[in-house]
C-alpha atoms as a PDB file:
ATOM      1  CA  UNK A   1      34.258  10.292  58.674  1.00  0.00           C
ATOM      2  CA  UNK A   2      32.028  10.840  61.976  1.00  0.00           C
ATOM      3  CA  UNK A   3      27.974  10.283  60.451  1.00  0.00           C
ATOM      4  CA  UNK A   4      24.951  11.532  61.605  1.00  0.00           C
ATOM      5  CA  UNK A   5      21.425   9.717  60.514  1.00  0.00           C
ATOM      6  CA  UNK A   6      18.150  11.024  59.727  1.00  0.00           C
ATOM      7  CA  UNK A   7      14.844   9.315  59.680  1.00  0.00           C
ATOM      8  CA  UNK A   8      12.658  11.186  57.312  1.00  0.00           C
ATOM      9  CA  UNK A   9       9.354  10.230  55.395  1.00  0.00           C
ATOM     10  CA  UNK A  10      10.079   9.630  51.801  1.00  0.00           C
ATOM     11  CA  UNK A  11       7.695  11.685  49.842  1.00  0.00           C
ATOM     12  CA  UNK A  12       9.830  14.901  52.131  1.00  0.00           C
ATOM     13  CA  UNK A  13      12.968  13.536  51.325  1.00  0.00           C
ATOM     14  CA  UNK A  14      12.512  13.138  47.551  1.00  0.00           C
ATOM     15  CA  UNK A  15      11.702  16.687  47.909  1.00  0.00           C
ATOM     16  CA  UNK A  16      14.817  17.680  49.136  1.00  0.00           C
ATOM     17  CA  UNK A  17      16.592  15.668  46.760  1.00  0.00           C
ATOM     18  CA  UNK A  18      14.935  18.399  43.994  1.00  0.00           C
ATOM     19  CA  UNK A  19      15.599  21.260  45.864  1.00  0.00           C
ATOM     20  CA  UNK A  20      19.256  20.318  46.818  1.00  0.00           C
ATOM     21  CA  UNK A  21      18.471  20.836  50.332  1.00  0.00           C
ATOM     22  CA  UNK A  22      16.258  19.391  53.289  1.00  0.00           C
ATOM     23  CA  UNK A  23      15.079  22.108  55.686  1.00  0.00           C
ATOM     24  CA  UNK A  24      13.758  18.916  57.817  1.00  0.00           C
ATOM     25  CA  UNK A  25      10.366  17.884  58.676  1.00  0.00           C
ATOM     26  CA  UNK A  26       7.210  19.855  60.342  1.00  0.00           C
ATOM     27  CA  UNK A  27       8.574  18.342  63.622  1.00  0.00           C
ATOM     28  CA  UNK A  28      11.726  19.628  62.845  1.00  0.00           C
ATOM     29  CA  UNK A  29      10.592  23.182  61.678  1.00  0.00           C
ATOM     30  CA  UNK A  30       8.281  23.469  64.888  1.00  0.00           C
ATOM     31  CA  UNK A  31      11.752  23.351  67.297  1.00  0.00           C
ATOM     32  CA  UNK A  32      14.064  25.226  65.007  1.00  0.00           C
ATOM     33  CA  UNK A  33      16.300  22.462  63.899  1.00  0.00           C
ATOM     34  CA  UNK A  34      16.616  19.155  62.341  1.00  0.00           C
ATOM     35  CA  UNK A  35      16.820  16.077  64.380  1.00  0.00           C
ATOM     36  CA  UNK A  36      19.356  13.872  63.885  1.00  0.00           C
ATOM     37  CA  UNK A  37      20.989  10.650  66.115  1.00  0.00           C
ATOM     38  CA  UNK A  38      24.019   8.972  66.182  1.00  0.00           C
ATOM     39  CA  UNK A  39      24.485   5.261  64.728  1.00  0.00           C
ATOM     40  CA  UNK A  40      24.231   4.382  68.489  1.00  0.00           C
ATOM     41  CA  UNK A  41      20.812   6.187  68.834  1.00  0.00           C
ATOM     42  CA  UNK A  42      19.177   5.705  65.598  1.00  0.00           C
ATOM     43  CA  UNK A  43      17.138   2.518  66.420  1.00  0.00           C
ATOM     44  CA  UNK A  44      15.792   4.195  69.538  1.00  0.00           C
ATOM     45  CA  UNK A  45      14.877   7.060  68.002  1.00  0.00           C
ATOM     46  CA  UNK A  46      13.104   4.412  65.478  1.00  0.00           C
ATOM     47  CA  UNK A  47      11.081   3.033  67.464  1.00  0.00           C
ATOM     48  CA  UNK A  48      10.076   5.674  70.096  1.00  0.00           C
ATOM     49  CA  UNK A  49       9.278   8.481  67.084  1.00  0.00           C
ATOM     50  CA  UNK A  50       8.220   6.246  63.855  1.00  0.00           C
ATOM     51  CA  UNK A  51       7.029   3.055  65.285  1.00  0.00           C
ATOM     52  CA  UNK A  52       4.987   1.382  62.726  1.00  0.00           C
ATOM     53  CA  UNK A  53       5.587   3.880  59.943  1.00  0.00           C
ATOM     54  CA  UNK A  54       6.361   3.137  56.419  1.00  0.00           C
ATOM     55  CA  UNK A  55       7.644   4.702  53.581  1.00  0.00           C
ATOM     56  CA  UNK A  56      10.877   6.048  54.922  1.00  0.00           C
ATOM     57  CA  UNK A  57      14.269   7.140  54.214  1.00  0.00           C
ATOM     58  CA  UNK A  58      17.496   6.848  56.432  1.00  0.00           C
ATOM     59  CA  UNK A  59      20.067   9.182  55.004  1.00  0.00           C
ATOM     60  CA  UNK A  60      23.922   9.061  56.650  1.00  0.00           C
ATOM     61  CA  UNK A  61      25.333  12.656  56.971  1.00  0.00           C
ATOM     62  CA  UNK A  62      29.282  13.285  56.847  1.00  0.00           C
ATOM     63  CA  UNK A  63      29.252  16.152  59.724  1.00  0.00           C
ATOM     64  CA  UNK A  64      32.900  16.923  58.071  1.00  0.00           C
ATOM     65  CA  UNK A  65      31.323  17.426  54.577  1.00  0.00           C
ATOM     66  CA  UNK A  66      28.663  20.196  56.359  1.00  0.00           C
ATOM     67  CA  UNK A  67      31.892  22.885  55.557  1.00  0.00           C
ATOM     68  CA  UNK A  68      33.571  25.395  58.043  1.00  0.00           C
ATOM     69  CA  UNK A  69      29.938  27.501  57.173  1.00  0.00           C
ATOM     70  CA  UNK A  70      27.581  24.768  58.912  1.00  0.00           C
ATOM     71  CA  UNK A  71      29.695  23.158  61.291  1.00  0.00           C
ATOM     72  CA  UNK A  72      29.075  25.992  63.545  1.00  0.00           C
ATOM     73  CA  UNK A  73      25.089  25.312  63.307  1.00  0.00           C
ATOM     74  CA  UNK A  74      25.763  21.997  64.202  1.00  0.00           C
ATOM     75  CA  UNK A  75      25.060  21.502  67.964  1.00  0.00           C
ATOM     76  CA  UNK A  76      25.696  18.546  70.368  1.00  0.00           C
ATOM     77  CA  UNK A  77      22.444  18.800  72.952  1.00  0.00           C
ATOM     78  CA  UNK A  78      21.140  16.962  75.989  1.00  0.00           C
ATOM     79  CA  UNK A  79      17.785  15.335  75.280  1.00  0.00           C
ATOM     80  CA  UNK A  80      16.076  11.937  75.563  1.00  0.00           C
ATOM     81  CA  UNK A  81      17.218  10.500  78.732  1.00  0.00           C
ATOM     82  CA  UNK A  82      20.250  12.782  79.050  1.00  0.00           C
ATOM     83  CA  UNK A  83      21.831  11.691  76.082  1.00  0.00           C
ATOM     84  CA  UNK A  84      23.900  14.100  73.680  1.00  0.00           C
ATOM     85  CA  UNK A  85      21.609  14.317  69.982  1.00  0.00           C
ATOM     86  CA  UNK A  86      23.159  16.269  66.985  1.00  0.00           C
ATOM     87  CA  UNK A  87      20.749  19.190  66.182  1.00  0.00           C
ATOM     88  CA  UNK A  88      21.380  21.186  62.828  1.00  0.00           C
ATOM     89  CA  UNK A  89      20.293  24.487  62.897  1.00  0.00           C
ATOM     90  CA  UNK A  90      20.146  25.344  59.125  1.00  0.00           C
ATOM     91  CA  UNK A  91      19.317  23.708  56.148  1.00  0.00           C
ATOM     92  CA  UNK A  92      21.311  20.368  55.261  1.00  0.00           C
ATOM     93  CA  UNK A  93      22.560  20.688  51.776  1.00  0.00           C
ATOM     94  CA  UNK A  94      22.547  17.377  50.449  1.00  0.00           C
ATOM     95  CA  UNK A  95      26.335  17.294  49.511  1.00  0.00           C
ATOM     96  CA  UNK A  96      27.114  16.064  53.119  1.00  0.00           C
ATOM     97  CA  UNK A  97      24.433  13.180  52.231  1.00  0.00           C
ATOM     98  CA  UNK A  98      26.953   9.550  52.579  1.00  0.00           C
ATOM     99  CA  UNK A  99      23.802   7.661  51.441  1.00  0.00           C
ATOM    100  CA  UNK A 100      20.102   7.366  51.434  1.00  0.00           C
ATOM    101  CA  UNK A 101      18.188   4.372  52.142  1.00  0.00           C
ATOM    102  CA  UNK A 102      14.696   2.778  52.414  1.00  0.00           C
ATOM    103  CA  UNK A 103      13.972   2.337  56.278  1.00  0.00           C
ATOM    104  CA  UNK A 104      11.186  -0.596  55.511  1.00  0.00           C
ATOM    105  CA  UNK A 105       9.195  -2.163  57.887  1.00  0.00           C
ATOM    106  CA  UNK A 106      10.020  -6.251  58.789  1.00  0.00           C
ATOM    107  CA  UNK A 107       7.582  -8.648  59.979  1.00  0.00           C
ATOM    108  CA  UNK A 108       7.711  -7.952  63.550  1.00  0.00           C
ATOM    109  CA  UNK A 109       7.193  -4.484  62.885  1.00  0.00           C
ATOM    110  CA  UNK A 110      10.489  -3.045  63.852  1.00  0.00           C
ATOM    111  CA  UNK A 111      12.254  -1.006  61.166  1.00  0.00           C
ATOM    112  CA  UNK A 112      14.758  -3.319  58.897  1.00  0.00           C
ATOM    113  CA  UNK A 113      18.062  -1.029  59.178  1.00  0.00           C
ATOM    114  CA  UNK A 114      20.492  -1.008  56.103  1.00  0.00           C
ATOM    115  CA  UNK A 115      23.420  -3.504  56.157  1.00  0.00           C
ATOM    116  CA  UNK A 116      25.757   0.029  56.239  1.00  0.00           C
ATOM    117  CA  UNK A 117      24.381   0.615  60.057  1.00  0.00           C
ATOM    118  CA  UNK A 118      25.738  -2.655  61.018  1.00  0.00           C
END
């Protein structure tokens, strides 16, 4: 099952967890899509866009679970450094949520990733 992670601040994800859906964060509604990175990516995009933040949630997306009707607004685009980043443009319905997990902070103030990233 290929996954996709997003980084997302916990009071925004408990949100979507009521609503059934996460229409992504005010960074994410500003471009028109939701952010996400590959396993491979997620740690950069860690440190480089929530360095020192707490109170977060790292969710693992199954991009095969998003259905024939999403697939399509999921998009494979150049960005930092000329890497390829998965951009959703739609609303994830939490179905295609794997898991969900605390993103804490660990004493040398790097983000403590969940044993599944490994």
């Amino acid at each position: 099952m290929p996954l996709i992670y997003k980084i997302a601040d916990t009071p925004l994800w408990t949100a979507a967890v009521a609503n059934g859906t996460f229409d992504g964060s005010p960074h994410d509604v500003r471009d028109g899509f939701i952010h996400f990175s590959t396993a491979a990516q997620t740690r950069e995009t860690a440190a480089r866009h929530f360095a020192g933040q707490r109170d977060l949630v790292l969710a693992a997306i199954d991009t095969v679970a998003l259905g024939d009707a999403l697939i399509g607004a999921l998009k494979w685009e150049t960005s930092r450094g000329g890497d390829v980043f998965p951009h959703l443009y739609a609303a994830l319905p939490l179905h295609a949520v794997v898991w969900a997990k605390p993103l804490p902070l660990g004493a040398d103030g790097r983000h403590v990733f969940p044993v599944e990233m490994v």
